[in-house]
C-alpha atoms as a PDB file:
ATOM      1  CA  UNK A   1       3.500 -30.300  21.729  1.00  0.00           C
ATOM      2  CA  UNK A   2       3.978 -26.593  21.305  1.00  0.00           C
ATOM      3  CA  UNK A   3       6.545 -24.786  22.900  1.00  0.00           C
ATOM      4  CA  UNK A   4       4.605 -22.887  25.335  1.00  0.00           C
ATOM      5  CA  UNK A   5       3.118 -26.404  27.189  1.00  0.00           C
ATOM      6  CA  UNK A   6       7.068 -27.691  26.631  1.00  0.00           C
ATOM      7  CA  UNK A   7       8.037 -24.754  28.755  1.00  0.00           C
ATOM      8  CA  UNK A   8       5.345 -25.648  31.431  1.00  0.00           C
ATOM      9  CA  UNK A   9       7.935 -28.540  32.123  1.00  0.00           C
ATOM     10  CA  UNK A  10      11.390 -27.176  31.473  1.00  0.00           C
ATOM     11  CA  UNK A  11      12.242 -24.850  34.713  1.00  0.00           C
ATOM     12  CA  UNK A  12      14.656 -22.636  33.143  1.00  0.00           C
ATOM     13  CA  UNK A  13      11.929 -21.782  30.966  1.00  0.00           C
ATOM     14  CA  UNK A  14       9.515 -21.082  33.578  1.00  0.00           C
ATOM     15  CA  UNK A  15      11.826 -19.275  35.702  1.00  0.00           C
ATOM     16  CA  UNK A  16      12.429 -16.409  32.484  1.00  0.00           C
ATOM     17  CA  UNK A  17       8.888 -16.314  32.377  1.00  0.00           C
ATOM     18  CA  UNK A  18       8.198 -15.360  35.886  1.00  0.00           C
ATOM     19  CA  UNK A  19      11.433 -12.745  35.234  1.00  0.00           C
ATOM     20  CA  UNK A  20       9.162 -11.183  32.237  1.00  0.00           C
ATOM     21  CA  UNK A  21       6.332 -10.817  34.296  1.00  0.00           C
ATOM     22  CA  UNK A  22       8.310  -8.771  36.839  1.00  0.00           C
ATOM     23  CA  UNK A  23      10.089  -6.655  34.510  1.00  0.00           C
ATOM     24  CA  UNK A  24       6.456  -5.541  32.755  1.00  0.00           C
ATOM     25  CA  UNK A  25       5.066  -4.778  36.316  1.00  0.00           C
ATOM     26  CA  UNK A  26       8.180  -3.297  37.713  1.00  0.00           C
ATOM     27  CA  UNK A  27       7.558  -0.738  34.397  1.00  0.00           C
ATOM     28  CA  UNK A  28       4.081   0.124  35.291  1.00  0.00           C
ATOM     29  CA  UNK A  29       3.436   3.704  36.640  1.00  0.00           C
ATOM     30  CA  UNK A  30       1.731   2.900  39.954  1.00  0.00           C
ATOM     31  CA  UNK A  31       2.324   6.345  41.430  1.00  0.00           C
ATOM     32  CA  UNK A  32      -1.695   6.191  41.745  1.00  0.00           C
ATOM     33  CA  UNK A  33      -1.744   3.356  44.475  1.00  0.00           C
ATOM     34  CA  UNK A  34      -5.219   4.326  45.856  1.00  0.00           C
ATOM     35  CA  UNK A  35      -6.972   4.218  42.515  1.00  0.00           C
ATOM     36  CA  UNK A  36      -9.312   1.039  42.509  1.00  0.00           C
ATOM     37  CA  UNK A  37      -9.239  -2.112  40.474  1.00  0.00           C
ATOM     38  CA  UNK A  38     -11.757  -4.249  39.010  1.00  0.00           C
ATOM     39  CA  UNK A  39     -11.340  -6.576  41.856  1.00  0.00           C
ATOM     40  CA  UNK A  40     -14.053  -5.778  44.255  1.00  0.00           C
ATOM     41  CA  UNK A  41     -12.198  -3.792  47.232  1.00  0.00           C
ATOM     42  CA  UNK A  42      -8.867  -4.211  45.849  1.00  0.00           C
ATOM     43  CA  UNK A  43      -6.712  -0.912  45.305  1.00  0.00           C
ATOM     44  CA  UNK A  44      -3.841  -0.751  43.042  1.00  0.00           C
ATOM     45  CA  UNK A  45      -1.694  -0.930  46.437  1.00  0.00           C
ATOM     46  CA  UNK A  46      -4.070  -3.882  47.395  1.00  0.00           C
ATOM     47  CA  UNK A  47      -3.113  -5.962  44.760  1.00  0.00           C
ATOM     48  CA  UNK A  48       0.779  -5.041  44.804  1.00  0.00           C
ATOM     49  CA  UNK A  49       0.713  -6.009  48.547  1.00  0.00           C
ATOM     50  CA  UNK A  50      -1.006  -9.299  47.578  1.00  0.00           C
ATOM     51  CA  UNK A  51       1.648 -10.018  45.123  1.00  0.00           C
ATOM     52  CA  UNK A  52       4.528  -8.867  47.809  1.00  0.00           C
ATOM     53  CA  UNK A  53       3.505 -11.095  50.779  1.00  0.00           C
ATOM     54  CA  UNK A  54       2.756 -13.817  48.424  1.00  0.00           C
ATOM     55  CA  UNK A  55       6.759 -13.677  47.086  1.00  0.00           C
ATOM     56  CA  UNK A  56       7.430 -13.488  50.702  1.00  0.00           C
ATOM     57  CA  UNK A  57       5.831 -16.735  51.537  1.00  0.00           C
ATOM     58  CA  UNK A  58       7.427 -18.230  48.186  1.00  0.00           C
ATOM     59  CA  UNK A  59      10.878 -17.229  49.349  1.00  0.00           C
ATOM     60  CA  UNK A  60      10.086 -19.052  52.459  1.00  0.00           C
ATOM     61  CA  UNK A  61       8.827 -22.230  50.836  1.00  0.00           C
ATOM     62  CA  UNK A  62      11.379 -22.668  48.575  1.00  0.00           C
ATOM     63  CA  UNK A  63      13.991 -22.255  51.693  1.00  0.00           C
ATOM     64  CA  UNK A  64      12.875 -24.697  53.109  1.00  0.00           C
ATOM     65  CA  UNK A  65      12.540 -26.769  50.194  1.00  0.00           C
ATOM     66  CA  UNK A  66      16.876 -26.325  50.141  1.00  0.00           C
ATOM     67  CA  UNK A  67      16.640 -27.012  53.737  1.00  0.00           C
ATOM     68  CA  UNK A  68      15.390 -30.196  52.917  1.00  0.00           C
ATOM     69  CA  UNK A  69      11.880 -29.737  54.507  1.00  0.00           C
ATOM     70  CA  UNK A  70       8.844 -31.636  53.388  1.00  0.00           C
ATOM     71  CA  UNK A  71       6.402 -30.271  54.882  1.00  0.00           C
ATOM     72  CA  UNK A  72       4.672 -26.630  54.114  1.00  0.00           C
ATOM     73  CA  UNK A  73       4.346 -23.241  55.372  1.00  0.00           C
ATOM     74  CA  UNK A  74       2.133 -23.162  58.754  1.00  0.00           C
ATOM     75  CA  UNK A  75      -0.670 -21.057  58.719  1.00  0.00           C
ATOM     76  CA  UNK A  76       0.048 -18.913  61.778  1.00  0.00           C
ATOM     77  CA  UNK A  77       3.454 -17.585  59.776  1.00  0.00           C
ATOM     78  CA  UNK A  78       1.609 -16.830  56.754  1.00  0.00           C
ATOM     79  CA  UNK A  79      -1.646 -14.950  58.686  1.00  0.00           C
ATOM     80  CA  UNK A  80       1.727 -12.908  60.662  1.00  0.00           C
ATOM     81  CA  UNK A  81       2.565 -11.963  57.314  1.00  0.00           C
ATOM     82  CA  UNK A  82      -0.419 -11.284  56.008  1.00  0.00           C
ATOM     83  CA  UNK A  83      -1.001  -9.100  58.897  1.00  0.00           C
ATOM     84  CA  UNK A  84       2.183  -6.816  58.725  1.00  0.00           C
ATOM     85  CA  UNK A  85       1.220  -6.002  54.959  1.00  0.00           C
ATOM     86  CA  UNK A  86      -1.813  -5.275  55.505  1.00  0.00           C
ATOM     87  CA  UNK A  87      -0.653  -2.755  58.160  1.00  0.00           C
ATOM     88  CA  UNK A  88       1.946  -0.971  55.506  1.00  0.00           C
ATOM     89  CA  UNK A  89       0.929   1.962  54.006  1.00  0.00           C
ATOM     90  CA  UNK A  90       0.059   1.891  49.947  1.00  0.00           C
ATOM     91  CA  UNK A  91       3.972   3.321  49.543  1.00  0.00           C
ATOM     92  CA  UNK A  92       5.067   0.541  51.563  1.00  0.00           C
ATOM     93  CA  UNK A  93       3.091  -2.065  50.008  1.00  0.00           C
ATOM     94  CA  UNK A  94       4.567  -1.021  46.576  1.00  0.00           C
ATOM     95  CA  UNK A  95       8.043  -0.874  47.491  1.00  0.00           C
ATOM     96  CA  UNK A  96       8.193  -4.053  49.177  1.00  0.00           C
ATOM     97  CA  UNK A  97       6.437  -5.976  46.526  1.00  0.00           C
ATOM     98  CA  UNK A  98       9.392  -4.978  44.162  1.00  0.00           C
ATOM     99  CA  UNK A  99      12.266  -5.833  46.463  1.00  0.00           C
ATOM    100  CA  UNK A 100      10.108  -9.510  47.655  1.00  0.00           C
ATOM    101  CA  UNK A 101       9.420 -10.086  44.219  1.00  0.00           C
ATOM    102  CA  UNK A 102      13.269  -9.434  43.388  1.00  0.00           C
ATOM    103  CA  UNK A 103      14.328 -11.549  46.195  1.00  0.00           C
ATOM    104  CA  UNK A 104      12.193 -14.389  45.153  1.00  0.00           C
ATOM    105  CA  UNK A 105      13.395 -14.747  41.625  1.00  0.00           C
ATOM    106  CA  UNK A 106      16.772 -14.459  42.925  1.00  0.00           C
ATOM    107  CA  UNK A 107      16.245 -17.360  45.086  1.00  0.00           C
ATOM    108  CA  UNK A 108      14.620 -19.472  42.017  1.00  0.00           C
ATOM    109  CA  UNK A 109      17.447 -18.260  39.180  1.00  0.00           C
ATOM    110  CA  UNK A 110      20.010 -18.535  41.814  1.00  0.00           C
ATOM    111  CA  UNK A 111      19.555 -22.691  41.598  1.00  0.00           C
ATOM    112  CA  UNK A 112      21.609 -25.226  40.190  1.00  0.00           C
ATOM    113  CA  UNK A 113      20.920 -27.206  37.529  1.00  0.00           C
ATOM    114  CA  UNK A 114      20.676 -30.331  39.548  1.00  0.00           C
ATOM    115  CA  UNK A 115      18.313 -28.159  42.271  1.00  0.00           C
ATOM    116  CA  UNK A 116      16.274 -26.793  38.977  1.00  0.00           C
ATOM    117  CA  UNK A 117      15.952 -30.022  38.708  1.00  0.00           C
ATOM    118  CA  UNK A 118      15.777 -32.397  41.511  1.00  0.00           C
ATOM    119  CA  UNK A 119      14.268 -29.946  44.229  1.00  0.00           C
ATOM    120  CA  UNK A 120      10.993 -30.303  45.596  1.00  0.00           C
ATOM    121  CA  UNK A 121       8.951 -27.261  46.833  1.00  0.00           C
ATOM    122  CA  UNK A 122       6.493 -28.331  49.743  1.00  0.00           C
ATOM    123  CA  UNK A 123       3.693 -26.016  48.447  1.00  0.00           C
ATOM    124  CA  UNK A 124       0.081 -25.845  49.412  1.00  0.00           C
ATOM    125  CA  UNK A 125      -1.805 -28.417  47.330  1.00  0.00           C
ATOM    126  CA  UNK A 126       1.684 -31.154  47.682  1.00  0.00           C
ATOM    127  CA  UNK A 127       5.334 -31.284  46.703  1.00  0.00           C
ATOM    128  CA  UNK A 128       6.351 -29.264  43.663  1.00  0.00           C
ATOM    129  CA  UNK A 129       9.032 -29.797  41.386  1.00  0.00           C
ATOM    130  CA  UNK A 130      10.665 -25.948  40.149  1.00  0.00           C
ATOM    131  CA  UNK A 131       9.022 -25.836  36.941  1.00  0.00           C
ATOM    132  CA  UNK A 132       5.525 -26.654  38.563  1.00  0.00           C
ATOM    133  CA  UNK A 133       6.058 -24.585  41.356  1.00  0.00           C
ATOM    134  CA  UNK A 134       7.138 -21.588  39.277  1.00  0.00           C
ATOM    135  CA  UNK A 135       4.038 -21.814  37.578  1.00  0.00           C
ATOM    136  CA  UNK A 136       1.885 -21.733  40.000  1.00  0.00           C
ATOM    137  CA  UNK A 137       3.668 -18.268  40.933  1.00  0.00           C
ATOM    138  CA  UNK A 138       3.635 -17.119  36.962  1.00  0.00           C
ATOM    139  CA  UNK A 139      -0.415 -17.815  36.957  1.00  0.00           C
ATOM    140  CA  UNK A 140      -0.873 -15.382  39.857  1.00  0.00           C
ATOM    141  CA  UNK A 141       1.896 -12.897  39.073  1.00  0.00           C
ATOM    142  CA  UNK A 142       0.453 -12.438  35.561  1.00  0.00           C
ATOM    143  CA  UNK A 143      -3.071 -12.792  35.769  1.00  0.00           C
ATOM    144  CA  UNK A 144      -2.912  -9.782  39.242  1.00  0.00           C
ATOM    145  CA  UNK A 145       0.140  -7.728  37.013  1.00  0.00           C
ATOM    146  CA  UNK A 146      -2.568  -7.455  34.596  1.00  0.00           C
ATOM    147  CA  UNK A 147      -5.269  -6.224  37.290  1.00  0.00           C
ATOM    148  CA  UNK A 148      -2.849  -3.379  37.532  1.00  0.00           C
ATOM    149  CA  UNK A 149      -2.296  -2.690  34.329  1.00  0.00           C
ATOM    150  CA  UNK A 150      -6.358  -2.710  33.212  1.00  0.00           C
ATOM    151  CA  UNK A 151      -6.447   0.087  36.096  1.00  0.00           C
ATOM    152  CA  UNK A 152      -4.363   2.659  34.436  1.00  0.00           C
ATOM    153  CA  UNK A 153      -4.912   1.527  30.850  1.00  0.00           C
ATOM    154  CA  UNK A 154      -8.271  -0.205  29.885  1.00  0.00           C
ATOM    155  CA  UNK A 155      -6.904  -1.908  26.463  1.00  0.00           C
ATOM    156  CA  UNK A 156      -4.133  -3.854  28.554  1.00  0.00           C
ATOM    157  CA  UNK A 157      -3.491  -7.596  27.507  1.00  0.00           C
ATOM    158  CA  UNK A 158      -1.949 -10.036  28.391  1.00  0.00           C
ATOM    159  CA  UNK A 159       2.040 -10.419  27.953  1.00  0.00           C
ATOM    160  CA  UNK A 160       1.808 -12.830  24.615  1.00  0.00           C
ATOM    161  CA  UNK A 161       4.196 -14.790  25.240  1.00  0.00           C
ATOM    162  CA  UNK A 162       2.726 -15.560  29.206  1.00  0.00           C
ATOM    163  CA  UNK A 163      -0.761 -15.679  28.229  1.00  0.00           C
ATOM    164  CA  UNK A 164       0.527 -18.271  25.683  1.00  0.00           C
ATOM    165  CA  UNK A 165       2.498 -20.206  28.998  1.00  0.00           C
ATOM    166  CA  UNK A 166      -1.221 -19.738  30.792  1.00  0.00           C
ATOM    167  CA  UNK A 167      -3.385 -21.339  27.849  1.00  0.00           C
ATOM    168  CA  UNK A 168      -0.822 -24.165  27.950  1.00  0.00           C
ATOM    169  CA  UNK A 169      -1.389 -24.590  31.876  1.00  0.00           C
ATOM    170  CA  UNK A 170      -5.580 -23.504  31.921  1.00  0.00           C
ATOM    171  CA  UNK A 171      -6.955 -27.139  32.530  1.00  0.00           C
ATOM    172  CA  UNK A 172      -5.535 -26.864  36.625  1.00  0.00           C
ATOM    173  CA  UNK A 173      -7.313 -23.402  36.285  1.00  0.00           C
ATOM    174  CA  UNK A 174     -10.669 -24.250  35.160  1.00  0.00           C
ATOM    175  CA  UNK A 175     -10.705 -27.636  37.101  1.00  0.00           C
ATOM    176  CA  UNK A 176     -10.169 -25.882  40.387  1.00  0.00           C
ATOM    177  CA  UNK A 177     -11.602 -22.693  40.204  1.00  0.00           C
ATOM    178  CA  UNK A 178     -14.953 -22.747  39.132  1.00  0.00           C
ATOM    179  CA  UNK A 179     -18.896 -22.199  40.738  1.00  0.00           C
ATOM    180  CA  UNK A 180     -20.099 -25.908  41.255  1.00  0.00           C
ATOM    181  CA  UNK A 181     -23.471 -24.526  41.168  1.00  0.00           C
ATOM    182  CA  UNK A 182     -23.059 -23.319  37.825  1.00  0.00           C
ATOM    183  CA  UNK A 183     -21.276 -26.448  36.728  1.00  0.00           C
ATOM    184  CA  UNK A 184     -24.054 -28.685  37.818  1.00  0.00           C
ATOM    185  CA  UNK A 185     -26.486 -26.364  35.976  1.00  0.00           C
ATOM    186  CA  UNK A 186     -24.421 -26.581  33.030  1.00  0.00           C
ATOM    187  CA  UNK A 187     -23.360 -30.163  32.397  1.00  0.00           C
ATOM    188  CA  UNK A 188     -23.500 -32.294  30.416  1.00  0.00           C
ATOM    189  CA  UNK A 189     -21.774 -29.270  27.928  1.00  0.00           C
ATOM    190  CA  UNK A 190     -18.039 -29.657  25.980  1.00  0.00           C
ATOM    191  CA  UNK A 191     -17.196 -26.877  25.102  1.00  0.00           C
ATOM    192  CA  UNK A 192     -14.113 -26.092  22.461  1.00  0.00           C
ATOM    193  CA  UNK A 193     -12.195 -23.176  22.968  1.00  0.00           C
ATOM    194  CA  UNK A 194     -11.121 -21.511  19.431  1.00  0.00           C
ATOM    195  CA  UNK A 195      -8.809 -18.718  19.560  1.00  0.00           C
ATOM    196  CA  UNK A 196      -8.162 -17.048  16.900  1.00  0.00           C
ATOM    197  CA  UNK A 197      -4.798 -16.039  17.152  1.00  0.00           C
ATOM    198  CA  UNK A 198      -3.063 -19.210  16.503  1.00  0.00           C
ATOM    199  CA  UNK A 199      -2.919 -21.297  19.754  1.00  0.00           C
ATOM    200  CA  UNK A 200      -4.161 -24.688  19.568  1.00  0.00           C
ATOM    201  CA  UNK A 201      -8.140 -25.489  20.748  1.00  0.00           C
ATOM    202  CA  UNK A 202      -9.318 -26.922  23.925  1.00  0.00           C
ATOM    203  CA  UNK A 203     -12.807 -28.287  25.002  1.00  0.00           C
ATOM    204  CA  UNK A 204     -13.916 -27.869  28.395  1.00  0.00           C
ATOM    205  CA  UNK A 205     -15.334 -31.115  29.324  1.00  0.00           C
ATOM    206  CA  UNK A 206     -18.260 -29.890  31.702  1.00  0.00           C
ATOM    207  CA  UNK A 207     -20.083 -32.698  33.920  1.00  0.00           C
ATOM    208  CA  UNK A 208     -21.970 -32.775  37.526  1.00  0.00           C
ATOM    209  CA  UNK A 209     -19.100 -33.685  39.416  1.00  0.00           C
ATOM    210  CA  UNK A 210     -16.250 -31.935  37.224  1.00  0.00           C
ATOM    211  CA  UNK A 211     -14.534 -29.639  34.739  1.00  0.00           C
ATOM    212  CA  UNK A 212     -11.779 -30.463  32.377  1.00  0.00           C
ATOM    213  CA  UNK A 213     -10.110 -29.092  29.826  1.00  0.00           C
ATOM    214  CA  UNK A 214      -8.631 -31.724  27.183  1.00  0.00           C
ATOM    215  CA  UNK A 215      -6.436 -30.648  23.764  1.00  0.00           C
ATOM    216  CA  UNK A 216      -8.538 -30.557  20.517  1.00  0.00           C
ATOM    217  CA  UNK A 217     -11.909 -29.622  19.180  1.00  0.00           C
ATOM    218  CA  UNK A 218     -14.535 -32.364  20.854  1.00  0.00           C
ATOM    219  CA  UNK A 219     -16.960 -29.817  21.701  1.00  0.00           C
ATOM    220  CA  UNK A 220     -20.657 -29.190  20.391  1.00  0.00           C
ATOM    221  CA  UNK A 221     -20.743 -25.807  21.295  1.00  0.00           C
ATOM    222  CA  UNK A 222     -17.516 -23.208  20.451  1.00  0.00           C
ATOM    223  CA  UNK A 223     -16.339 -20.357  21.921  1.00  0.00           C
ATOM    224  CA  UNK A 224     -13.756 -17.689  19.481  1.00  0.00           C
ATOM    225  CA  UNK A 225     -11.905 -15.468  20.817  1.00  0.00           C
ATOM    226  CA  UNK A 226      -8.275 -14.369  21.022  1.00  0.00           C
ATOM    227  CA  UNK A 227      -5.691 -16.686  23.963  1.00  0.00           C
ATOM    228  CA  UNK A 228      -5.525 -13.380  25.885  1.00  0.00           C
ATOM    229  CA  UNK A 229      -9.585 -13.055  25.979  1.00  0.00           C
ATOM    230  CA  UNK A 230     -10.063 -16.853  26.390  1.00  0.00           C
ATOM    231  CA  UNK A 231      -7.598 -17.297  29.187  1.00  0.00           C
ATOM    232  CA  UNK A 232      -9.143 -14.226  31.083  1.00  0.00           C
ATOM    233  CA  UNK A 233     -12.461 -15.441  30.881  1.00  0.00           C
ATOM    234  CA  UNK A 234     -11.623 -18.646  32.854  1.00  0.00           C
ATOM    235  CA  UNK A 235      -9.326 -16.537  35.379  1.00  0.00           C
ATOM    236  CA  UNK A 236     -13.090 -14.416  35.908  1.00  0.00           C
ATOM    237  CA  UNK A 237     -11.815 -11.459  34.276  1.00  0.00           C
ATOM    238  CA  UNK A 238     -13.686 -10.688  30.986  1.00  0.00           C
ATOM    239  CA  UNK A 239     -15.167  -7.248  30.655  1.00  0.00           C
ATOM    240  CA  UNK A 240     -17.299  -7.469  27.757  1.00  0.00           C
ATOM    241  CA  UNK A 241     -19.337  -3.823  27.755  1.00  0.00           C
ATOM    242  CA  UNK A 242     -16.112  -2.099  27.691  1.00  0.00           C
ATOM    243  CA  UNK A 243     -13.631  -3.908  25.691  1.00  0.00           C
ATOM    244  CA  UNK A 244     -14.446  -5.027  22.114  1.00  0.00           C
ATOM    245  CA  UNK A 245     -11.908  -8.456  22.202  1.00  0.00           C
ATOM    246  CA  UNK A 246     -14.114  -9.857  25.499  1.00  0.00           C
ATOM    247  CA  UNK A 247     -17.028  -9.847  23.268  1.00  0.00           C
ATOM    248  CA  UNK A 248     -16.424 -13.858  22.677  1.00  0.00           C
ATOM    249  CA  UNK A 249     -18.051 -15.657  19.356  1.00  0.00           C
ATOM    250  CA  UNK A 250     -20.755 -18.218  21.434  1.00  0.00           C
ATOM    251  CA  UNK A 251     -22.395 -20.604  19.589  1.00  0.00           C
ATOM    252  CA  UNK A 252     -24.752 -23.280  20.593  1.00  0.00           C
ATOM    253  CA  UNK A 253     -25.804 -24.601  23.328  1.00  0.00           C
ATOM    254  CA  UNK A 254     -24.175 -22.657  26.160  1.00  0.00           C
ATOM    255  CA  UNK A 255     -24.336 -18.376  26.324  1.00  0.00           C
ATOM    256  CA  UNK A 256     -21.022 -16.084  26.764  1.00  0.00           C
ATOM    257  CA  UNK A 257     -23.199 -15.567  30.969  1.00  0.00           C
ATOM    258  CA  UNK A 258     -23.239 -18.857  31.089  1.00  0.00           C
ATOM    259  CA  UNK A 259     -19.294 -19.244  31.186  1.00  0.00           C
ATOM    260  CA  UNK A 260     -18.655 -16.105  32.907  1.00  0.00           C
ATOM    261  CA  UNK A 261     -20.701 -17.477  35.621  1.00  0.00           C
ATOM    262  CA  UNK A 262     -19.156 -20.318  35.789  1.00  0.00           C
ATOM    263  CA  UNK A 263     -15.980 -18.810  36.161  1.00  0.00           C
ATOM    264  CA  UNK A 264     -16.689 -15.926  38.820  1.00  0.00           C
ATOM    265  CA  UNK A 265     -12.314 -15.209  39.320  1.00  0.00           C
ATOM    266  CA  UNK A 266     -11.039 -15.616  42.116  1.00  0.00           C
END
């Protein structure tokens, strides 16, 4: 077991690497909150607001989770707070994705070890422990802080050590969010994911009905690249005629547009 799919169970750990995230997008310069992003629509602001009414909602799940609720969030509260970002201006939207975002890992490093522990967060897909819940917030943090930071600088990575914590958690990625289309086209394929920068390999187990992603090489067709590159192209956000590192190593069997259309982002 390597340390970063250890931490993916160990809450304290998660909880430090949802603080890292913060801290590298709370240093970003994102004075130019109208500039546009490589998601489709999405400003700079866009994205920060997504990220501020989604701590928002997080705060409010994990209240209730110390309230002793079991049940989640109802839809009309989150659409009413959808709604009032999405009225803020871009200034707005910035500023109050910093102080949601700081009151939301306040709430999580403000637990007890018993409640780091013990609690259960009633989340969207089913109760959450911390550790699982926190990474569910550390995917989307990450993978939207880097949106922003591909914006103002097009050689922006990954954080290594959370792109290492996302390679370790990429299987409840690529098993959920994925064209079915595509997948049906594609299987039977398995796939083995190579980085090259030291983190272990994973095959994507590709069949009508499903995709998996299992440890080890089991694949007949390989894909190289670096954790950073690998992990973005099954988030939907490779960008291969403008950055040399997305240019994966394909061989056999399956093409680099056959996996980026498999996994369109989301």
């Amino acid at each position: 077991m390597t340390a970063a799919t250890a931490a993916l169970t160990d809450p304290d750990a998660m909880i430090d690497s949802l603080a890292a995230s913060h801290a590298l997008l709370d240093r970003l310069d994102t004075t130019g909150l109208t500039a546009p992003t490589r998601l489709p629509g999405w400003s700079v602001a866009q994205v920060l607001s997504h990220l501020g009414s989604g701590a928002e909602i997080g705060t409010v799940l994990v209240g209730r989770a110390l309230d002793g609720a079991t049940d989640t969030v109802d839809r009309h509260v989150m659409t009413g707070i959808w709604d009032r970002w999405n009225a803020m201006t871009p200034q707005e939207q910035a500023d109050g994705r910093r102080e949601q975002d700081a009151r939301h890992l306040a709430l999580l490093q403000g637990l007890t070890p018993g409640q780091r522990q013990h609690l259960r967060v009633p989340y969207f897909v089913g109760p959450l422990d911390v550790a699982e819940y926190t990474g569910y917030r550390l995917s989307e943090h990450a993978v939207h802080t880097w949106d922003v930071a591909v914006a103002l600088d097009p050689s922006a990575r990954l954080a290594p050590g959370t792109a290492a914590v996302l390679w370790a958690r990429l299987g409840l990625i690529a098993g959920r969010f994925h064209a079915a289309d595509v997948r049906v086209r594609l299987a039977p394929a398995d796939v083995t994911l190579r980085p090259t920068d030291g983190a272990p390999e994973a095959t994507l187990v590709i069949r009508p009905d499903t995709v998996a992603l299992v440890d080890g090489d089991h694949g007949t067709a390989q894909v190289r690249g670096t954790v950073d590159a690998l992990v973005r192209l099954c988030y939907g956000r490779l960008d291969p005629e403008l950055r040399d590192d997305d240019r994966l190593d394909v061989t056999a069997g399956v093409s680099r547009a056959d996996l980026t259309d498999l996994f369109p982002g989301y």
